[in-house]
N, C-alpha and C. Protein backbone atom coordinates (compact mmCIF):
# COMPACT_ATOMS: atom_id res chain seq x y z
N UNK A 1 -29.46 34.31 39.61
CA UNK A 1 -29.39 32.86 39.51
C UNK A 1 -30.38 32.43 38.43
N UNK A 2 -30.03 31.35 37.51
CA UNK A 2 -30.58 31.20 36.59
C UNK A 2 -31.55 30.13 37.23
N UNK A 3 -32.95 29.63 36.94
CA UNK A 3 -34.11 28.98 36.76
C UNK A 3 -33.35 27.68 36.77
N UNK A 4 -32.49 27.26 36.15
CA UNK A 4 -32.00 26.00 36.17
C UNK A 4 -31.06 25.51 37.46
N UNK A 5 -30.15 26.63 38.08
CA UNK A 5 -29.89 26.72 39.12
C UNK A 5 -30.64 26.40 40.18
N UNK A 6 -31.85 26.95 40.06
CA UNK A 6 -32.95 27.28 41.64
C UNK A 6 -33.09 25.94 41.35
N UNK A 7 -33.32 24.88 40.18
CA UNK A 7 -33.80 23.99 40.51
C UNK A 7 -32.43 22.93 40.88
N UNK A 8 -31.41 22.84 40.38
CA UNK A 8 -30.14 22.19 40.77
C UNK A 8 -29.68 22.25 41.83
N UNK A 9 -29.81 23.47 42.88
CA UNK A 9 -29.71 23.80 44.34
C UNK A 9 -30.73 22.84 44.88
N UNK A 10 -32.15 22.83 44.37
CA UNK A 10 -32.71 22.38 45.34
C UNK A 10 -32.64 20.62 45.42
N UNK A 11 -32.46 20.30 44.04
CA UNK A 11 -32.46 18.84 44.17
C UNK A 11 -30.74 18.60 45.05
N UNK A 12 -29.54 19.33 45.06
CA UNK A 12 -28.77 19.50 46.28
C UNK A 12 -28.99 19.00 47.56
N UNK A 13 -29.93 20.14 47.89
CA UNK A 13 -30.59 19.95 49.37
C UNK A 13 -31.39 18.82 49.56
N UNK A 14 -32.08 18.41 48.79
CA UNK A 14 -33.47 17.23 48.92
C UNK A 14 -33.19 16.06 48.65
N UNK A 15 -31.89 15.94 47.96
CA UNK A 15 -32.05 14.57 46.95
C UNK A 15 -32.90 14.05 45.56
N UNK A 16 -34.11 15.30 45.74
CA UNK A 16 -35.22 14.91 44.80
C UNK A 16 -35.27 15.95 43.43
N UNK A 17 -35.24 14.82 42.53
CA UNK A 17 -34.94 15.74 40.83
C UNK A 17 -35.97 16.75 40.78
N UNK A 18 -36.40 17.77 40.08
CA UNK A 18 -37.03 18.24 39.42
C UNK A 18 -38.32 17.60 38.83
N UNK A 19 -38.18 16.76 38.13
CA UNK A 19 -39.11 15.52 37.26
C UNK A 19 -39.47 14.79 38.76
N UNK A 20 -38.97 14.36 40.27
CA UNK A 20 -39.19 14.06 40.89
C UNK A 20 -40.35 14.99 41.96
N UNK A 21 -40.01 16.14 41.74
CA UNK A 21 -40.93 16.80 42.91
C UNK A 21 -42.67 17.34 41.68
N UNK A 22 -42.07 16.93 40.38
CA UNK A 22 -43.25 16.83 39.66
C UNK A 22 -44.45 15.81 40.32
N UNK A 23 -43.59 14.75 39.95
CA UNK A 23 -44.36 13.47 40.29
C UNK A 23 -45.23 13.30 41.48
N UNK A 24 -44.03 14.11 42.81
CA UNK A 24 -44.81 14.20 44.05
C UNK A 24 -46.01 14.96 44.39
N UNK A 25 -45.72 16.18 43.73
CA UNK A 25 -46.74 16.83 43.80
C UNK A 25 -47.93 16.42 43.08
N UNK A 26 -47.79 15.79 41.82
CA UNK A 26 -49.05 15.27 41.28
C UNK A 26 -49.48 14.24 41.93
N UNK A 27 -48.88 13.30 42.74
CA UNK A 27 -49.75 12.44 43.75
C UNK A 27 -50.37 12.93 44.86
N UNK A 28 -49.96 14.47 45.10
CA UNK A 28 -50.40 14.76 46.46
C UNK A 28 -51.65 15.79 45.66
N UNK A 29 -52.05 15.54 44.45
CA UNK A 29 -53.18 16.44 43.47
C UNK A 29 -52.64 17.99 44.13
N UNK A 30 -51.43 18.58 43.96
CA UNK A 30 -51.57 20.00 44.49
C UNK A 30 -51.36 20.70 42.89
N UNK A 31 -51.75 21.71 43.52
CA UNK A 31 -51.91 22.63 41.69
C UNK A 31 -52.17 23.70 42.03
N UNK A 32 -52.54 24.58 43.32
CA UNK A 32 -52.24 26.01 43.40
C UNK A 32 -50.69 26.42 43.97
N UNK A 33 -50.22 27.65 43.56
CA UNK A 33 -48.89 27.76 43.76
C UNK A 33 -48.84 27.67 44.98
N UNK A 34 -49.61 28.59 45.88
CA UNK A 34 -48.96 28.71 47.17
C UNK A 34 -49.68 27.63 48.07
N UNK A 35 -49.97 26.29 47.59
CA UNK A 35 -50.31 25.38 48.40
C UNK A 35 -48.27 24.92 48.27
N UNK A 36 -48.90 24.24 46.72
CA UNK A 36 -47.17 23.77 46.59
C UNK A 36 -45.83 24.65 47.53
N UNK A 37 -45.79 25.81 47.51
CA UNK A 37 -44.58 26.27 48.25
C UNK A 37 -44.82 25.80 49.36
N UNK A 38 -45.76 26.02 50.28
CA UNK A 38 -46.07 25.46 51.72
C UNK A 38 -45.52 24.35 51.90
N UNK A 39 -46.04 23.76 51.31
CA UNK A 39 -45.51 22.07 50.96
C UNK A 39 -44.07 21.50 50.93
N UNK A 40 -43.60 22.65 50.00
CA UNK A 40 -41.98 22.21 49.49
C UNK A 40 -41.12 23.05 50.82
N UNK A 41 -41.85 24.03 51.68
CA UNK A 41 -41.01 24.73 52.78
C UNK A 41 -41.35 23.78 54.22
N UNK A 42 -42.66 22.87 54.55
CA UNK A 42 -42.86 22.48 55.54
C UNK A 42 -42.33 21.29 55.62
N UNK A 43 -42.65 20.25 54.39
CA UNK A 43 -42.28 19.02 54.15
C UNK A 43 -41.04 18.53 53.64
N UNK A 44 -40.31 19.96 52.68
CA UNK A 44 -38.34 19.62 52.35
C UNK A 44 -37.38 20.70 52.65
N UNK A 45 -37.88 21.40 53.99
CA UNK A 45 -36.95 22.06 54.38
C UNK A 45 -36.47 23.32 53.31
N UNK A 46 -37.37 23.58 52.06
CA UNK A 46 -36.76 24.24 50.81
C UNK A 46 -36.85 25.97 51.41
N UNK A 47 -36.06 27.11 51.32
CA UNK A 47 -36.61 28.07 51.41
C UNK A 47 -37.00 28.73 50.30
N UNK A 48 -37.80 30.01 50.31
CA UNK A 48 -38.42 30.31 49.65
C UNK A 48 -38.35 30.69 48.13
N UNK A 49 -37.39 31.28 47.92
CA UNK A 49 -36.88 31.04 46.59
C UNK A 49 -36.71 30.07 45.73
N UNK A 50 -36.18 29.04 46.17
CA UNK A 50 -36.50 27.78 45.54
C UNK A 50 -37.74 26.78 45.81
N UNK A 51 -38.29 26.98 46.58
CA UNK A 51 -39.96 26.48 46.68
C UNK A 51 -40.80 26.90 45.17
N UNK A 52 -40.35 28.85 45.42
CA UNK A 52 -41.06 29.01 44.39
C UNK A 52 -40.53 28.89 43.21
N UNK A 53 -39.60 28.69 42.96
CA UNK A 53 -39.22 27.86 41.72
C UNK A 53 -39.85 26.78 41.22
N UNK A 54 -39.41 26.31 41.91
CA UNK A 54 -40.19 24.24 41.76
C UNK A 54 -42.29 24.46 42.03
N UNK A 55 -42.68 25.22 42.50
CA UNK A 55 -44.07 25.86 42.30
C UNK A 55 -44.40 26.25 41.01
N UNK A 56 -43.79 27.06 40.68
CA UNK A 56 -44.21 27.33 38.83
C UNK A 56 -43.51 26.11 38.09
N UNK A 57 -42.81 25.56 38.46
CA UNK A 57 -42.45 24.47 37.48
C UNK A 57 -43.80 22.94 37.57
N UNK A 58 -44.15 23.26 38.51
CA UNK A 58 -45.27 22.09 39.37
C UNK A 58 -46.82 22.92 38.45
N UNK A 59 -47.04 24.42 38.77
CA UNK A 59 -48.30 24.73 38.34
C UNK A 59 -48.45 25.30 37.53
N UNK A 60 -47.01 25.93 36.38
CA UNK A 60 -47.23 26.35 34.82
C UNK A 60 -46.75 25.17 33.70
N UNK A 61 -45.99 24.37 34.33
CA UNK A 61 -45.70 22.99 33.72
C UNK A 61 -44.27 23.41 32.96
N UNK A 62 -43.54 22.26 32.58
CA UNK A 62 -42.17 22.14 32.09
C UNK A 62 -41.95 22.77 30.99
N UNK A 63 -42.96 22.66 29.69
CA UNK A 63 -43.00 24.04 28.74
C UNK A 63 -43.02 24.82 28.52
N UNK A 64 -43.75 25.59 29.49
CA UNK A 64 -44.06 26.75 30.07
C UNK A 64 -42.67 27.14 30.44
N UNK A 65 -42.18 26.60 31.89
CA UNK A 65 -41.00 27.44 32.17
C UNK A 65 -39.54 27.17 31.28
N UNK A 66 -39.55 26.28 30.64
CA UNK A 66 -38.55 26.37 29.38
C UNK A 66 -38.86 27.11 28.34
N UNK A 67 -39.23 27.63 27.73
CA UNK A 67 -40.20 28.87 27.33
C UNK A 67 -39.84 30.04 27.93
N UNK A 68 -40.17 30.30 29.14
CA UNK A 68 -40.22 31.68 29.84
C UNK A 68 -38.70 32.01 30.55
N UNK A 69 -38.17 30.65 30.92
CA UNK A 69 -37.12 30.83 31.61
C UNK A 69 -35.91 29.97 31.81
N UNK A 70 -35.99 29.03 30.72
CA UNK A 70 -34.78 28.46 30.92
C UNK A 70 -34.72 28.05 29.00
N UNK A 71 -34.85 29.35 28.46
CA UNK A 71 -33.88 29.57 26.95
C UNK A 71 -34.19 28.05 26.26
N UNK A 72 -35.90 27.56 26.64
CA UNK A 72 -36.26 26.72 25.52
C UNK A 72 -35.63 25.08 26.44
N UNK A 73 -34.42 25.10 27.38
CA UNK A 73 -34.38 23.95 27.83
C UNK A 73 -34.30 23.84 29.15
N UNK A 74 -35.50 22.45 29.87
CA UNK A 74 -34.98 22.58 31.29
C UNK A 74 -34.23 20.96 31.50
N UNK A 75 -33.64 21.21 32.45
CA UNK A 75 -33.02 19.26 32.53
C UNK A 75 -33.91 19.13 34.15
N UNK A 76 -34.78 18.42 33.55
CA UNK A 76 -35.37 17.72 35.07
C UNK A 76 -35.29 16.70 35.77
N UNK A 77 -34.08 16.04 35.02
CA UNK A 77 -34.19 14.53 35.33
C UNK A 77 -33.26 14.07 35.95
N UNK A 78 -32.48 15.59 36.50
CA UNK A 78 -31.51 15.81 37.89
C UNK A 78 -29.97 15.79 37.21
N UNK A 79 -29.69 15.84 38.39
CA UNK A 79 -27.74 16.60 38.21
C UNK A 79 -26.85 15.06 37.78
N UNK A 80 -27.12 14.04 37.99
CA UNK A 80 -26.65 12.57 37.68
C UNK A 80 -26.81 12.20 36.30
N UNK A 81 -28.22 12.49 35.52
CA UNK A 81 -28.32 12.50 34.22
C UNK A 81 -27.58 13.47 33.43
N UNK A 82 -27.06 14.46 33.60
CA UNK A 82 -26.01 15.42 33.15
C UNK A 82 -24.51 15.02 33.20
N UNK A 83 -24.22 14.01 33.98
CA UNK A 83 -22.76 13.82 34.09
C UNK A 83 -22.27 12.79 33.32
């Protein structure tokens, strides 16, 4: 499954974009990975694979994983802005 997937599944399940679980997590000041997964498995039901997705996207930042894993582009601004 591609990086862009893990994150399109999860905004699926949650309702909440990519660019959205950014935001959340920066209000809740989290920034170690495995606080964030905790977080995204206790508080949105996410399992673990896609927790840790949206974790490196939360604590290596959006350049980073477009860069490493999504071929230079990520769409974070959810599955509605694509259509």
């Amino acid at each position: 499954m591609s990086f862009q997937a893990y994150l399109d599944n999860a905004e699926k399940q949650t309702g909440i974009t990519p660019r959205g679980f950014l935001e959340l997590a920066a209000a809740k000041k989290l920034t170690k990975h495995g606080e964030v997964v905790t977080w995204l498995k206790t508080e949105h039901g996410l399992g673990h694979g896609h927790a840790t997705a949206i974790a490196r996207l939360v604590t290596k930042g959006p350049e980073f994983v477009a860069e490493h894993h999504g071929d230079g582009v990520l769409h974070l601004d959810g599955l509605a802005a694509r259509s």
